[in-house]
Protein backbone atom coordinates (compact mmCIF):
# COMPACT_ATOMS: atom_id res chain seq x y z
CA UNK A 1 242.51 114.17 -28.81
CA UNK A 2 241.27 115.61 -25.61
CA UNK A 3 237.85 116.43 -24.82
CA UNK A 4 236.63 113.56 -26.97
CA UNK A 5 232.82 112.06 -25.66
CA UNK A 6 232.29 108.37 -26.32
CA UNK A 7 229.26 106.04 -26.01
CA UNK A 8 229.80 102.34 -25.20
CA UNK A 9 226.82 100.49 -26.20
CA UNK A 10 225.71 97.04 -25.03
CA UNK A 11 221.63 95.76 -25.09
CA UNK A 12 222.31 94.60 -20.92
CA UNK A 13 223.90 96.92 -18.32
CA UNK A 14 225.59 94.86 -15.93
CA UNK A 15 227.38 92.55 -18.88
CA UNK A 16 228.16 96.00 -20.18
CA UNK A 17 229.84 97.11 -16.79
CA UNK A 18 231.74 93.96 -16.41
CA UNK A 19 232.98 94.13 -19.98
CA UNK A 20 233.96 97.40 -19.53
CA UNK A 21 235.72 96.79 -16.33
CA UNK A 22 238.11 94.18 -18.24
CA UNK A 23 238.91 96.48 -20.75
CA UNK A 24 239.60 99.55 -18.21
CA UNK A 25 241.96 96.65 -16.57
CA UNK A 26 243.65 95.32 -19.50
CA UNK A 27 244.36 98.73 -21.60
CA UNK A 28 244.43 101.69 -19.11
CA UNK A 29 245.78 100.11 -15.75
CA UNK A 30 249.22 102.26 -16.94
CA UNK A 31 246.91 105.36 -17.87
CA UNK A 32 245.90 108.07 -15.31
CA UNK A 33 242.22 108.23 -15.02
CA UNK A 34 239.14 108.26 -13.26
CA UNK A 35 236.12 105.62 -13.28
CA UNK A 36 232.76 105.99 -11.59
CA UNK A 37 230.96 102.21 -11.56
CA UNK A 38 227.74 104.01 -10.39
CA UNK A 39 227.39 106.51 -13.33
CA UNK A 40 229.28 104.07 -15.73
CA UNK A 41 231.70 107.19 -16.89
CA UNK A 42 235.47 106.23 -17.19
CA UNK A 43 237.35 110.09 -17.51
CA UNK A 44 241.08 110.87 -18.42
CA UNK A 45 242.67 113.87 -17.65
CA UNK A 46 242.75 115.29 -20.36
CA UNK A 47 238.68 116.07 -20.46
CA UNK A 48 237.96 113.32 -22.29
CA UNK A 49 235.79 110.19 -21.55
CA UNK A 50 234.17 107.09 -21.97
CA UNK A 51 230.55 106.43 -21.15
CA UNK A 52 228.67 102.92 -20.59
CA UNK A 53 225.15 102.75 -21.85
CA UNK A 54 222.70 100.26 -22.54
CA UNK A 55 218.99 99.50 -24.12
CA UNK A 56 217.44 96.85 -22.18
CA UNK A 57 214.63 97.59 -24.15
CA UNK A 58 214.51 99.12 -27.70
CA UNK A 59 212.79 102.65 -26.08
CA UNK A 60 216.04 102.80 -24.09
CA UNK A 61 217.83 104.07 -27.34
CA UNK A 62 215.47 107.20 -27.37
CA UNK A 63 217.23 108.11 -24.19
CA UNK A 64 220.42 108.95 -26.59
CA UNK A 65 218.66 110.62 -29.46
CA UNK A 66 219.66 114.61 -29.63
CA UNK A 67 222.68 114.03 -27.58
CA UNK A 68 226.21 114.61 -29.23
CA UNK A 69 228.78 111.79 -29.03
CA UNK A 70 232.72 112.00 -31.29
CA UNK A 71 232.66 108.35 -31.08
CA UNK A 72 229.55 105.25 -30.73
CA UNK A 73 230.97 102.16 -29.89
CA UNK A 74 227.67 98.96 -30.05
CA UNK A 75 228.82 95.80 -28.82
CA UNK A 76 226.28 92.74 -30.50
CA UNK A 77 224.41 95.01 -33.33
CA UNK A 78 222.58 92.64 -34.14
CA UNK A 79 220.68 92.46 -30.99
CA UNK A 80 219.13 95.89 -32.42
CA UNK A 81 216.86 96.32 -35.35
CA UNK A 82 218.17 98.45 -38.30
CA UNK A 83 215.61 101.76 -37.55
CA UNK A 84 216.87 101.81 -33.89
CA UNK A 85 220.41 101.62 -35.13
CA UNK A 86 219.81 104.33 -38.03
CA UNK A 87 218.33 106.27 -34.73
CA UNK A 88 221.90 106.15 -32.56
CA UNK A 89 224.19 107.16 -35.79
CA UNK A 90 222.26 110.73 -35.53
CA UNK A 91 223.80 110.73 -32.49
CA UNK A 92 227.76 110.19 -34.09
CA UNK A 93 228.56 114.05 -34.73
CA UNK A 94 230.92 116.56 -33.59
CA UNK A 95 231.83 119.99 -33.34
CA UNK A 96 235.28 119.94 -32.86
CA UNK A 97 237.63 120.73 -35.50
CA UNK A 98 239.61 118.28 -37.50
CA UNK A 99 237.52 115.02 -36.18
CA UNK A 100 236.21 112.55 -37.97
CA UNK A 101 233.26 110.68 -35.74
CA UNK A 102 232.86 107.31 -35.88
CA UNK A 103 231.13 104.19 -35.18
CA UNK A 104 232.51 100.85 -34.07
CA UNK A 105 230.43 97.74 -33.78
CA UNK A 106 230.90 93.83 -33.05
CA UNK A 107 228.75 91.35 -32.89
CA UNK A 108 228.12 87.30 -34.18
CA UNK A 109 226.12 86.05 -37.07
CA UNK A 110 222.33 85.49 -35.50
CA UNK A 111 219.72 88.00 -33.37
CA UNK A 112 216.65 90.59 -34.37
CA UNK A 113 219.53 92.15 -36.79
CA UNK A 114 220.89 89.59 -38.40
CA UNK A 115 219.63 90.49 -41.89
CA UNK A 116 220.50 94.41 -41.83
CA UNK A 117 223.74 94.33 -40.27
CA UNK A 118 224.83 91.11 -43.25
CA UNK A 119 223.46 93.68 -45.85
CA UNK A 120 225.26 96.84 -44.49
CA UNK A 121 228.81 95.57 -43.40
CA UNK A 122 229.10 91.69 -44.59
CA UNK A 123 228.08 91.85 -47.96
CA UNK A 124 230.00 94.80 -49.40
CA UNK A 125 233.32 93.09 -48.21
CA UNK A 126 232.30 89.83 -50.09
CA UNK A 127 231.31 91.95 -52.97
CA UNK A 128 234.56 93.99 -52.74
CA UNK A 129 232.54 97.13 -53.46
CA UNK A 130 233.36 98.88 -49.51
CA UNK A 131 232.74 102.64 -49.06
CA UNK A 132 231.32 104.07 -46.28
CA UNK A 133 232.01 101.08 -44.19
CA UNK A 134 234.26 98.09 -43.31
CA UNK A 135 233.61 94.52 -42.04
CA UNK A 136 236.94 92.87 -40.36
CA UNK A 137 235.40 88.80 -39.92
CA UNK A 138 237.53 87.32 -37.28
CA UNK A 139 237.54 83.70 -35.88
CA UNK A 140 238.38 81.66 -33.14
CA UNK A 141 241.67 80.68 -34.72
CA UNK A 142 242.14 84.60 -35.18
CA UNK A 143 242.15 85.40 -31.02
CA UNK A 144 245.66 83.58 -30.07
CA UNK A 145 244.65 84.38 -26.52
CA UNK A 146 242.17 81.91 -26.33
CA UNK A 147 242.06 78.81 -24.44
CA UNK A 148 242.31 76.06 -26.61
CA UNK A 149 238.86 74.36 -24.69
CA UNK A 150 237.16 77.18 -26.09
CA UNK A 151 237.53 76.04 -29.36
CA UNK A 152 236.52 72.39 -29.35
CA UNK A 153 233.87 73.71 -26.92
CA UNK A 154 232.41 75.52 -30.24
CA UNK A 155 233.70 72.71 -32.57
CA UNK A 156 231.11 70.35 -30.11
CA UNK A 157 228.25 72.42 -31.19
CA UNK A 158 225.86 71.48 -33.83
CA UNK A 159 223.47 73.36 -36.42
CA UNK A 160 223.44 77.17 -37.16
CA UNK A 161 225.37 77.45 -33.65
CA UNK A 162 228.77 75.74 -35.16
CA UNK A 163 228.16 77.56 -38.75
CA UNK A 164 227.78 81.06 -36.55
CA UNK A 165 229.89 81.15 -33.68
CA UNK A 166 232.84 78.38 -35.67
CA UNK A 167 233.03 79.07 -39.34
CA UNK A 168 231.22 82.77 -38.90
CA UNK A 169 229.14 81.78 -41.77
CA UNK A 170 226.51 85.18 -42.25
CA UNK A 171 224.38 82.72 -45.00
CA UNK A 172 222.53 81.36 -41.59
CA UNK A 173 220.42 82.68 -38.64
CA UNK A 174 218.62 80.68 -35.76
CA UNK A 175 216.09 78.73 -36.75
CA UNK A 176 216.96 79.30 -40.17
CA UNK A 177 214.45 77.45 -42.65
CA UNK A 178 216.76 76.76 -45.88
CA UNK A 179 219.55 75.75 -43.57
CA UNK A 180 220.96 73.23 -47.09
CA UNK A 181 221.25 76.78 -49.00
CA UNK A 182 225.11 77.13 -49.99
CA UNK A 183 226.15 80.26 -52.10
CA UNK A 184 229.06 78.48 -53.36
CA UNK A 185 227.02 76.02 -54.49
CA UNK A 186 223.44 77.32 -55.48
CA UNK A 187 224.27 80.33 -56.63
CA UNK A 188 225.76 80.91 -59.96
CA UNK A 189 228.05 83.48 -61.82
CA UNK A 190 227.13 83.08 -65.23
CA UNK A 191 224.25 81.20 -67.27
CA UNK A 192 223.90 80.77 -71.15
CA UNK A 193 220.52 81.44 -71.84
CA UNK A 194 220.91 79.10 -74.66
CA UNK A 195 220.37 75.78 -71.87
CA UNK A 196 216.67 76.75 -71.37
CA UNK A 197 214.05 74.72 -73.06
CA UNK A 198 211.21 76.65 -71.19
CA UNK A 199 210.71 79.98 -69.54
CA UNK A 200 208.81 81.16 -67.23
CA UNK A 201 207.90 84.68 -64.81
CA UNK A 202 206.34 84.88 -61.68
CA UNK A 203 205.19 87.79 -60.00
CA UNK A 204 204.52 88.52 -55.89
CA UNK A 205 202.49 92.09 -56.01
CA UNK A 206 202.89 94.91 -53.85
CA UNK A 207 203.13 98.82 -53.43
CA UNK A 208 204.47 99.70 -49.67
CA UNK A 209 205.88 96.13 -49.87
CA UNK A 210 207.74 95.19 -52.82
CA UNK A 211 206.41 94.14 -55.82
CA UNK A 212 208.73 91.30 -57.05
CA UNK A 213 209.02 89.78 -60.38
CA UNK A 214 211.68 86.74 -61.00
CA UNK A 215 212.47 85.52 -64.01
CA UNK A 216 213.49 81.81 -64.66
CA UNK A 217 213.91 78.86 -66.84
CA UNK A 218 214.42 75.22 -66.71
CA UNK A 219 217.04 73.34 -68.75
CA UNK A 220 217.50 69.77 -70.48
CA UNK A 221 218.69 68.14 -67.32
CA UNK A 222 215.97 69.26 -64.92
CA UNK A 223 217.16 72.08 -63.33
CA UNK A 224 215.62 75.04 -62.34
CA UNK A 225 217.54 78.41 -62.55
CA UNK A 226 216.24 81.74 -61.59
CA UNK A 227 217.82 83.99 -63.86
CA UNK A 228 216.52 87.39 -63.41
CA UNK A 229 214.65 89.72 -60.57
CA UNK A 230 212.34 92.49 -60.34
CA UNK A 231 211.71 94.37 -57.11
CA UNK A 232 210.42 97.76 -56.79
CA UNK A 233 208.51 99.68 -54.14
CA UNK A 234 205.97 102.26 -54.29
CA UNK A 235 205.04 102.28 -58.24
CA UNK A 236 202.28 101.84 -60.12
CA UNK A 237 201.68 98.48 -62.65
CA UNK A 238 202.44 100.43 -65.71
CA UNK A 239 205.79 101.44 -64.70
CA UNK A 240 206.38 97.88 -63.11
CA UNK A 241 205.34 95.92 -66.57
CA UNK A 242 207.97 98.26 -68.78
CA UNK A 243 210.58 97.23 -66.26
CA UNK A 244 209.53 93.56 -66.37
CA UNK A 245 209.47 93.99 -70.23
CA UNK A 246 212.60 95.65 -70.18
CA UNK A 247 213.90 92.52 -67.66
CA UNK A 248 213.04 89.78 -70.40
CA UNK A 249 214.35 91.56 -73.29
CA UNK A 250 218.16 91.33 -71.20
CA UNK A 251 217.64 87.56 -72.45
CA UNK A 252 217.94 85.56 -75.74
CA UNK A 253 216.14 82.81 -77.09
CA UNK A 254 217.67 81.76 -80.06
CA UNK A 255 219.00 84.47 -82.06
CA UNK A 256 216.13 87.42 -80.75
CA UNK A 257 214.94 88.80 -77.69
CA UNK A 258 213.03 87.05 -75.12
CA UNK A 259 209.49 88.50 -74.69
CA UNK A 260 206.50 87.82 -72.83
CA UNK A 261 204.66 85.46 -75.98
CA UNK A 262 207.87 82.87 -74.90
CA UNK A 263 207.19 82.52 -71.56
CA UNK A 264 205.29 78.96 -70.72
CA UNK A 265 203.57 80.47 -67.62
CA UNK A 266 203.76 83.68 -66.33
CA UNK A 267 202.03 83.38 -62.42
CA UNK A 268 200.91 85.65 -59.54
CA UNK A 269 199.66 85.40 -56.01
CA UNK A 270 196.02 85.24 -55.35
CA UNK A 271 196.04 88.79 -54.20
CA UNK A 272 196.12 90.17 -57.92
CA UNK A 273 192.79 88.47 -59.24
CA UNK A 274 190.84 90.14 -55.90
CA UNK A 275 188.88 92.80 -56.88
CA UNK A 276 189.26 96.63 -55.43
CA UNK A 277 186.63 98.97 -54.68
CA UNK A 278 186.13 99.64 -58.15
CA UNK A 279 185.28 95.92 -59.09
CA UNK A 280 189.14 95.95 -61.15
CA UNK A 281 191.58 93.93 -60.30
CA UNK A 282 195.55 94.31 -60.07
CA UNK A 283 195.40 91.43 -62.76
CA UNK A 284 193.41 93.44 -65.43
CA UNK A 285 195.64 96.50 -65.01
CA UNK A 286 198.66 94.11 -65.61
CA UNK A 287 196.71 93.19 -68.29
CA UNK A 288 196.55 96.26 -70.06
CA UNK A 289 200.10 96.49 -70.38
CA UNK A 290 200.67 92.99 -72.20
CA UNK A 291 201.18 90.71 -68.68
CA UNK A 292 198.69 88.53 -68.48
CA UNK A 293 199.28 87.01 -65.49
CA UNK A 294 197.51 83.20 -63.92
CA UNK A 295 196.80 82.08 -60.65
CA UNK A 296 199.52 80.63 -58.74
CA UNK A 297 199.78 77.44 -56.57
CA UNK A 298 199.62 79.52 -53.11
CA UNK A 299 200.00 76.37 -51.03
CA UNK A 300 202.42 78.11 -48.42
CA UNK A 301 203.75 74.41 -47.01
CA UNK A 302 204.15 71.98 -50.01
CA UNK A 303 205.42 75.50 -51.79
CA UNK A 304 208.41 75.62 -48.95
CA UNK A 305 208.88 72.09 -49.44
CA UNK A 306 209.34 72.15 -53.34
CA UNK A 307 211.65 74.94 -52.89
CA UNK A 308 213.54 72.93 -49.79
CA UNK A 309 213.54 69.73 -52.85
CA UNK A 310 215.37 71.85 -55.21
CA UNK A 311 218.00 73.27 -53.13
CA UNK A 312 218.96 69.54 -52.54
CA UNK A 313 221.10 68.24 -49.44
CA UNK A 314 224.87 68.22 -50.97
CA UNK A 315 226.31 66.86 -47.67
CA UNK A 316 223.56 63.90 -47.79
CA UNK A 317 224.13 63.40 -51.40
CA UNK A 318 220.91 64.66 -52.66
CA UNK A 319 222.05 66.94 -55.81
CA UNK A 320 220.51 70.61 -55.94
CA UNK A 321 217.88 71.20 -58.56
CA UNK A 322 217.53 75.15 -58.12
CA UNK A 323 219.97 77.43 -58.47
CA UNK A 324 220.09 81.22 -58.66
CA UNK A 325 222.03 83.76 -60.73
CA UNK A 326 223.80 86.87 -58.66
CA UNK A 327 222.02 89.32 -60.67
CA UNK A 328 218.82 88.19 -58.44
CA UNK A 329 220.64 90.04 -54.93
CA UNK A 330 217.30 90.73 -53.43
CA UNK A 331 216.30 86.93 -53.56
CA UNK A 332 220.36 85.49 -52.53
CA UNK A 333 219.76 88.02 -49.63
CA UNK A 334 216.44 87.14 -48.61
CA UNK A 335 216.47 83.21 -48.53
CA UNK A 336 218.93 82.90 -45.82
CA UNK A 337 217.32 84.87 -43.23
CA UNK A 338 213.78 83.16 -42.94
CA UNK A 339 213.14 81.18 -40.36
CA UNK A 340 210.48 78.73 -39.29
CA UNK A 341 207.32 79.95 -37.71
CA UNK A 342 207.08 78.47 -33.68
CA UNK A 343 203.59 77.87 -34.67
CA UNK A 344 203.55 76.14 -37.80
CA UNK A 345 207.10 74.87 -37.97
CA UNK A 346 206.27 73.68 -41.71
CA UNK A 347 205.90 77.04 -42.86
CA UNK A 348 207.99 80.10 -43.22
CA UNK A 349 207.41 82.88 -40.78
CA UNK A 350 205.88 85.71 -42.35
CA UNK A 351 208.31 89.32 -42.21
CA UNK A 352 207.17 92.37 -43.65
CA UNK A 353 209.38 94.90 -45.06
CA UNK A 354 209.43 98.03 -42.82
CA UNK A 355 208.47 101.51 -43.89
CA UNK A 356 212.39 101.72 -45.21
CA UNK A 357 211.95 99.07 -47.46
CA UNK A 358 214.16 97.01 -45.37
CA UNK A 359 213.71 93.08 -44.94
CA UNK A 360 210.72 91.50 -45.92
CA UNK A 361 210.13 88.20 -47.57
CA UNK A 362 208.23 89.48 -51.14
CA UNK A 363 211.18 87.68 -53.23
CA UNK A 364 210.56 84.26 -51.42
CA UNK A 365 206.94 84.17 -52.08
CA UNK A 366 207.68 84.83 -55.64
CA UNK A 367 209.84 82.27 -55.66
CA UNK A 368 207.59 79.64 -54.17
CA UNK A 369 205.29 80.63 -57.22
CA UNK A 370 207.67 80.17 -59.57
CA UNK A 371 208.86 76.36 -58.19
CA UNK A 372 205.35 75.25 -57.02
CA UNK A 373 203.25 76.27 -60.02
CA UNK A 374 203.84 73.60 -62.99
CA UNK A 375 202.87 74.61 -66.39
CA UNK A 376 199.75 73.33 -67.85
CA UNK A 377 199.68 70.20 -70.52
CA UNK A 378 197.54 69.96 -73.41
CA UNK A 379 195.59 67.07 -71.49
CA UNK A 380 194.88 69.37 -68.61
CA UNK A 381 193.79 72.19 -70.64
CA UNK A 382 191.38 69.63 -72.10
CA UNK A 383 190.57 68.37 -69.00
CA UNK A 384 189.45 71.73 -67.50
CA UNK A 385 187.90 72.66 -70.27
CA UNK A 386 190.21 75.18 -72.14
């Protein structure tokens, strides 16, 4: 169509350039038109062209906003975060009759976006549910121009690299801290509620972040399954303990449904026995609606590390203890995107959830409650004086 305006994104100018120089080469070397290096603006005759941009910086993207493109091309997404990518799809509009505008992107698992761009494009194609977008994974083995080097060159890599850039496996980033989690293996379609011989809740409270409650049980054998989640945003306890009521009556024990008297612990983060201005706590207004909630074992690094125990090490022949039902999507989502922190490499990095609700690492915390916090024998209760 002539007249058309597109942006070519990429985060560094000069790779940008020389990427866009091949591809002028290789596709319109039989095509007349036009291309100015300096401005970075490749024009056909017909009135329409082809402009090279990039966002050294995350600002840079501002640049764009309130400008009108028919077509936004971003090489390596992921090297922007998901508000500054919401920000350039404003910018994908068009006046011109019978157009549809568009956005194109590429990138590898891995970078600042790793977790929003798996959650936008990746996961609807694995969950065949695709709508308003579609995810095309290729491979090495899928470019037959490629030298064949290249490809032991990646097969010579080790870690999250070879997963990534070899078997463009999404379920890892850099410095990824579960890096033994397998969804084919710890994550599970179906689960008879009959197996459990003990339930229990735990609960990670928030109100701009999410307040999280996951449901789970253990079984005759010793495993651990997490069963059920909770997460909501911006609501008060009362409406979060009818949908946590509502959340145990989906299960059975025996013949009836499961309710909160079943459960053998039901545990929160420290944060909920602290008390407000008011001298009340978020425990007592739990309270009031039937949760009564305990103290949980907050201990961020053995926590981790009872979590890291469960998920097992199939490949060293350590069989997984913890496994996870695909109703809980916030929790399958979350666990493969933390990553160590540089300066406790023990412990998970902290991520908060931005003002979109987007990321954050509420469901993990839960779950460390849930794994680290043991239920309490008669002979402690004794002990402590209960």
């Amino acid at each position: 169509m002539p007249g058309l305006k597109c942006l070519l994104l990429r985060k560094v100018g000069k790779a940008n350039l020389e990427h866009f120089e091949d591809l002028r080469q290789r596709l319109f070397n039989r095509l007349p038109h036009e291309f100015s290096g300096f401005r970075g603006i490749l024009s056909f005759t017909n009135g329409s062209r082809i402009i090279a941009g990039h966002f050294q910086n995350e600002k840079d993207i501002d640049a764009y906003l309130g400008l009108e493109y028919d077509v936004i091309g971003i090489e390596e997404a992921t090297t922007l975060t998901a508000r500054k990518y919401q920000d350039i799809t404003t910018c994908c509009r068009t006046s011109k009759p019978n157009w549809r505008p568009r956005i194109y992107s590429t990138t590898n698992p891995g970078g600042v976006g790793h977790a929003w761009y798996r959650t936008r494009f990746v996961v609807p194609l694995l969950e065949r549910r695709e709508t308003e977008t579609r995810f095309i994974p290729a491979r090495v083995g899928d470019n037959a121009f490629n030298n064949p080097e290249y490809r032991r060159i990646l097969e010579g890599l080790t870690g999250w690299q070879k997963r990534a850039w070899l078997d463009g496996s999404w379920d890892i980033a850099a410095g990824q801290y579960f890096t033994m989690l397998r969804r084919e293996i710890h994550v599970v379609q179906d689960f008879d509620d009959s197996r459990a011989v003990e339930w229990f809740a735990a609960l990670d409270y928030g109100h701009v972040h999410y307040t999280v409650c996951l449901l789970g049980c253990r079984d005759g054998d010793g495993n651990t399954f997490i069963v059920d989640e909770h997460a909501e945003r911006l609501w008060l306890p009362q409406r979060h303990a009818a949908a946590i009521k509502a959340m145990l009556a989906r299960h059975k024990i025996g013949d009836r449904k499961l309710e909160l008297g079943d459960l053998k612990r039901f545990v929160a983060g420290a944060d909920v026995f602290s008390r407000q201005s008011d001298g009340t706590t978020i425990a007592q207004q739990y309270a009031k609606h039937g949760i009564s909630l305990r103290c949980a074992n907050t201990d961020r690094v053995n926590g981790w590390a009872e979590v890291m125990q469960g998920l097992g090490d199939v490949e060293g022949g350590v069989r997984p203890t913890l496994f996870f039902h695909k109703r809980c999507g916030r929790l399958i989502e979350t666990l493969p995107t933390l990553q160590h922190d540089p300066n406790r490499p023990e412990d998970v990095l902290k991520v908060d959830t931005d003002e979109d609700g987007v990321g954050g690492d509420d469901c993990a915390d839960c779950l460390r409650y849930a794994v680290a916090t043991k239920s309490r024998t008669i002979t402690q209760r004794k002990l402590r004086g209960f």
